[in-house]
Protein backbone atom coordinates (compact mmCIF):
# COMPACT_ATOMS: atom_id res chain seq x y z
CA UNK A 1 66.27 86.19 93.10
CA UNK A 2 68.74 88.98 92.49
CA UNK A 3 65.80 91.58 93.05
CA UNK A 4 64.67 89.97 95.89
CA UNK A 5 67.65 90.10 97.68
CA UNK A 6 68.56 93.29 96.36
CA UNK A 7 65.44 94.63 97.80
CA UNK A 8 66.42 93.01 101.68
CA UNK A 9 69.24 94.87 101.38
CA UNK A 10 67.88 97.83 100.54
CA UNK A 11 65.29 97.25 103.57
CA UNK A 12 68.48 96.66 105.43
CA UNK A 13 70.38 100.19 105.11
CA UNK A 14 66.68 102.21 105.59
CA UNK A 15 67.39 100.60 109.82
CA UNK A 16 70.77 102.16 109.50
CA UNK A 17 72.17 105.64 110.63
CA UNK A 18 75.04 107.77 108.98
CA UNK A 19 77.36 108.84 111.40
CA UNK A 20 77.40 111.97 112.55
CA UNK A 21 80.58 113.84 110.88
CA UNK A 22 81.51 117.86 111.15
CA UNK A 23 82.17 119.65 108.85
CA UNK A 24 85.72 120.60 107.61
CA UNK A 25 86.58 124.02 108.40
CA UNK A 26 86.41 126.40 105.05
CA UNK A 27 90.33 126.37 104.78
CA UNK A 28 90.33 122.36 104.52
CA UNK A 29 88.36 123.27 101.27
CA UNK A 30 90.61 122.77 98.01
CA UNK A 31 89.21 123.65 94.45
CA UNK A 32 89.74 121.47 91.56
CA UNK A 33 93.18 123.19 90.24
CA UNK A 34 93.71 122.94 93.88
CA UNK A 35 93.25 119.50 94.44
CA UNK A 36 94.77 118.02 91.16
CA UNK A 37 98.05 120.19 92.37
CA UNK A 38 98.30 118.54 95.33
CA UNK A 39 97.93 115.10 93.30
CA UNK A 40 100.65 115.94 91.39
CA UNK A 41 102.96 117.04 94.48
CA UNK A 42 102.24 113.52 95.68
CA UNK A 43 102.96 111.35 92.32
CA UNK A 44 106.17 113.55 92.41
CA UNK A 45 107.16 112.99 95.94
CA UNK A 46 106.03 110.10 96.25
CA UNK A 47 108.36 107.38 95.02
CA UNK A 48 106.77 104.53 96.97
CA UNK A 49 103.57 105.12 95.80
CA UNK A 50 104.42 105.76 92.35
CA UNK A 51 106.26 102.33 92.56
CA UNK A 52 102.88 100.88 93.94
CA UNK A 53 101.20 102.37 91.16
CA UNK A 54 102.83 100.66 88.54
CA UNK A 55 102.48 97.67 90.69
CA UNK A 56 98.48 98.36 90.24
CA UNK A 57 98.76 98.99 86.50
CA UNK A 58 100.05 95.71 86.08
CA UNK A 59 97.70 94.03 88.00
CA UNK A 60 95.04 95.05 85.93
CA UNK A 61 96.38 92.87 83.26
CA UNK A 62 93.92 90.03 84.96
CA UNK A 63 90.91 91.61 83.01
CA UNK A 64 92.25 90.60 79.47
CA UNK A 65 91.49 87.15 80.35
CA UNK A 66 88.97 86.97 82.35
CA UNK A 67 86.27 87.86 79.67
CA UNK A 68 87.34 85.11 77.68
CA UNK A 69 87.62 82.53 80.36
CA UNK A 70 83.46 81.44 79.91
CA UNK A 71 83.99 81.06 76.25
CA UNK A 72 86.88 79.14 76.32
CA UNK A 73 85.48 76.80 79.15
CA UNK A 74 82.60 76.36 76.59
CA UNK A 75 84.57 75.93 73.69
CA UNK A 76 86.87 73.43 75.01
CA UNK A 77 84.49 71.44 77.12
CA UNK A 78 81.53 70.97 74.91
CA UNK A 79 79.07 71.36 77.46
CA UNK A 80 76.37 73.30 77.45
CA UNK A 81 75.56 76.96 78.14
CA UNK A 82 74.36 75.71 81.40
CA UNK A 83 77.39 74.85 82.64
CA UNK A 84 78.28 78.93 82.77
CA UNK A 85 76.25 78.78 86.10
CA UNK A 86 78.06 76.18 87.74
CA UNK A 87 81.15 78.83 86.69
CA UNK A 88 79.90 81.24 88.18
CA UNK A 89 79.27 79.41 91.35
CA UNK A 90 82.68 78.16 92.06
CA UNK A 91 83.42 81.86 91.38
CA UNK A 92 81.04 83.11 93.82
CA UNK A 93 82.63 80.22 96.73
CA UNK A 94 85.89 81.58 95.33
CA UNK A 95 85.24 85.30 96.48
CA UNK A 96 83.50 83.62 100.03
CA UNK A 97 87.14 82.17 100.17
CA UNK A 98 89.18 85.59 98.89
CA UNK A 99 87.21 87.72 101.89
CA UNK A 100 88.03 85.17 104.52
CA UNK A 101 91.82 84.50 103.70
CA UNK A 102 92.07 88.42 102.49
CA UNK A 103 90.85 89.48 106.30
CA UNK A 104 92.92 86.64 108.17
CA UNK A 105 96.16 88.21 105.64
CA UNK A 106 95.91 91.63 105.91
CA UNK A 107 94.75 91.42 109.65
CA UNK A 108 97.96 89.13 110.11
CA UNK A 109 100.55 89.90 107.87
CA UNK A 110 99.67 93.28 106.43
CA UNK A 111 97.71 94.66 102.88
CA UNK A 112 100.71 93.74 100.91
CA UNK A 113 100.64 90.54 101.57
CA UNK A 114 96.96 90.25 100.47
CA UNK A 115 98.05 92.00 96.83
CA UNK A 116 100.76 89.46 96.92
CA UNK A 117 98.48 87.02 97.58
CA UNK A 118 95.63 87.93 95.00
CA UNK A 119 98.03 87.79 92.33
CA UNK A 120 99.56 84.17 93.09
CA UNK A 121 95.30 83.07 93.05
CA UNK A 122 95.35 84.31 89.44
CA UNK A 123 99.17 82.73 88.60
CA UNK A 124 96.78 79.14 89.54
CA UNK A 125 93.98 80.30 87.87
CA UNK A 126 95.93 80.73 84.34
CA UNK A 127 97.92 77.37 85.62
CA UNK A 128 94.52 75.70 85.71
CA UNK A 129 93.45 77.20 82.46
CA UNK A 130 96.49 76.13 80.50
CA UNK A 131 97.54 72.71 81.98
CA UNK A 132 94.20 71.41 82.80
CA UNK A 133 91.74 71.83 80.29
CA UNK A 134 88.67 69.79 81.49
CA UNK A 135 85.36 70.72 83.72
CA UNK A 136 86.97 70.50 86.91
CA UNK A 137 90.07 72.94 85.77
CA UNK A 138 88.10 75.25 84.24
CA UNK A 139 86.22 74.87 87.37
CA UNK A 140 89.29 75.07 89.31
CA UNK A 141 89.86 78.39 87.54
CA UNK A 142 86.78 80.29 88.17
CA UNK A 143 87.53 79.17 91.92
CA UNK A 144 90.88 80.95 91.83
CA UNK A 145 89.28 83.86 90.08
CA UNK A 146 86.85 84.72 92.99
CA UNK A 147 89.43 84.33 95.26
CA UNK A 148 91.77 86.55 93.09
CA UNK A 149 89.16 89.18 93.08
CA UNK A 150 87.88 89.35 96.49
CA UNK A 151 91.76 89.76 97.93
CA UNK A 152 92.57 92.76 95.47
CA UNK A 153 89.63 94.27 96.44
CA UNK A 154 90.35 93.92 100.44
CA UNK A 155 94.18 94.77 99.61
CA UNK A 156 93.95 97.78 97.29
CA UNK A 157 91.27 99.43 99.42
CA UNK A 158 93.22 98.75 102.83
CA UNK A 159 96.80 99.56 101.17
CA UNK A 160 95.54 102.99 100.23
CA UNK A 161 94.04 103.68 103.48
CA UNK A 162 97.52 102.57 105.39
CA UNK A 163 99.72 104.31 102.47
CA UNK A 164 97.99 108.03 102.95
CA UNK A 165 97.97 107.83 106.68
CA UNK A 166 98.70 111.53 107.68
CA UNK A 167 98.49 112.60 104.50
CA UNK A 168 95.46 113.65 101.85
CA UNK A 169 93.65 110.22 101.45
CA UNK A 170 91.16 111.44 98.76
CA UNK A 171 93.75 112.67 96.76
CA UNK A 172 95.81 109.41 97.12
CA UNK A 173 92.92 107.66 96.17
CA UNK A 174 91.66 109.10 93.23
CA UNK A 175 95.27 108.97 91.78
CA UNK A 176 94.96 105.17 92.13
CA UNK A 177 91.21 105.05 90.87
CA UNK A 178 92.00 106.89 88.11
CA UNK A 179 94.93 104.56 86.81
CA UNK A 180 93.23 101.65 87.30
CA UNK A 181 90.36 103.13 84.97
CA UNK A 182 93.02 104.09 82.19
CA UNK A 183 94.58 100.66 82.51
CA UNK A 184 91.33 98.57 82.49
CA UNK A 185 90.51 100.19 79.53
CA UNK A 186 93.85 99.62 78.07
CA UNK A 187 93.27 96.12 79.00
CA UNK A 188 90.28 95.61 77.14
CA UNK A 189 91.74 97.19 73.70
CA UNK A 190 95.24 94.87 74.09
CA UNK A 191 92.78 91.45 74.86
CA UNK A 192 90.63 92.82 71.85
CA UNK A 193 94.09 92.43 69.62
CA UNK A 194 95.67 89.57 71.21
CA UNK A 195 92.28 87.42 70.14
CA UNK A 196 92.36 88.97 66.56
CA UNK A 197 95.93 88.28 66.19
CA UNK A 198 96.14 84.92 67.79
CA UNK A 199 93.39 82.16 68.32
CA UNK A 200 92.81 80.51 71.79
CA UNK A 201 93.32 81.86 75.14
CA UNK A 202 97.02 81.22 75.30
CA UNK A 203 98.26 84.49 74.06
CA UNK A 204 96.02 86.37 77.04
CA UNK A 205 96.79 84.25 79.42
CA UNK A 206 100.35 84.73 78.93
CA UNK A 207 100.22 88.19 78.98
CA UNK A 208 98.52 88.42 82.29
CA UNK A 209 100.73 86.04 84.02
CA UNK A 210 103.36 88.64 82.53
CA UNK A 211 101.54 91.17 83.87
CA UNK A 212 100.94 89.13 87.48
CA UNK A 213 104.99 88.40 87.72
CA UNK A 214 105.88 92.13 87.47
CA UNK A 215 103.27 93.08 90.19
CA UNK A 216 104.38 90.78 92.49
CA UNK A 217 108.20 91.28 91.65
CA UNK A 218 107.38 95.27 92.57
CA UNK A 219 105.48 94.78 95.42
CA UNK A 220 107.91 92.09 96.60
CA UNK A 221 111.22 94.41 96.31
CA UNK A 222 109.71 98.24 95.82
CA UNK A 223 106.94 98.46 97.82
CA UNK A 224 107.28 98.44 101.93
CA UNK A 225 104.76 97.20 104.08
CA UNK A 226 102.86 100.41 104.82
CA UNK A 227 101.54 99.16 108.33
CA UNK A 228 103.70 101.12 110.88
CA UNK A 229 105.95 102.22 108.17
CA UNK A 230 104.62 106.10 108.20
């Protein structure tokens, strides 16, 4: 199935065109010293952004749970392997749910809002996990999780693009990538230790929601709306 459908989409984008785009003049061009110079002139003028930032860094904390979230289901539940898939589908109607009320946010309210948003999804998805250990929390859970997912994705993508309006949007960009990259790996060595330290997936789970608070108390009080704001 995953092939097939792989291979319509791949049919798809052969019927489509890349627009038409000219080419920068040579002085646009910026060599690597160049451009990581003008990435640090940003994280040190920036104060907003670095402020977002951290508010990304901390967001990241989601993926030291979610890897054990299957297991635990498993564990707790008794049921068989089998019952991953019907995880993975309230995920997948999760993340149908995240696009839908991450476009009706962001259109409405602003990408902020959607952040803010993505991270209360998670706060119920560790609720779920922790106060309602049964099938339909765990598949409460995965539920939350897509929707969790899908809205950081719409909000991080579209709060970067509103964020660096005027201003170098590659370079604000691969700032943020490249945090998020040192932080998910950071994530996956602190869950590593957590679990060796401490059974169960309290420990984890507290940490993210840790991790979820601070986010949302930055983006609440730091962080403007960047929508009109530049």
């Amino acid at each position: 199935m995953a092939f097939g459908f792989l291979t319509l989409s791949y049919i798809v984008f052969l019927f489509t065109d890349e627009p038409h785009m000219p080419k920068p003049p040579r002085e646009a061009h910026h060599s690597f010293m160049g451009q990581f110079g003008r990435m640090r002139m940003i994280l040190r003028e920036d104060g907003e952004f670095r402020t977002y930032l951290m508010a990304r860094v901390l967001g990241t904390t989601v993926f030291a749970t979610v890897p054990y979230m299957a297991v635990t289901a498993l564990e707790v539940t008794g049921r068989p392997d089998a019952f991953t898939g019907r995880l993975l589908a309230f995920q997948m109607s999760g993340a149908i749910l995240g696009n839908l009320l991450g476009g009706w946010v962001g259109d409405t309210l602003g990408s902020r809002r959607v952040l803010i948003s993505a991270r209360s999804s998670f706060m119920l998805s560790c609720a779920c996990l922790l106060l309602l250990p049964t099938a339909l929390g765990f598949c409460l859970a995965f539920l939350l999780w897509g929707m969790t997912r899908a809205q950081q994705v719409i909000g991080e993508q579209t709060f970067l693009v509103e964020i660096s309006k005027g201003r170098p949007m590659p370079a604000y960009v691969g700032i943020a990538s490249l945090a998020q990259l040192l932080s998910v790996l950071a994530m996956a060595g602190i869950s590593l230790q957590l679990r060796k330290w401490f059974p169960g997936i309290l420990p984890v789970a507290l940490f993210s929601l840790a991790g979820m608070v601070g986010s949302v108390w930055l983006l609440k009080t730091r962080v403007r709306e960047p929508r009109g704001s530049r």
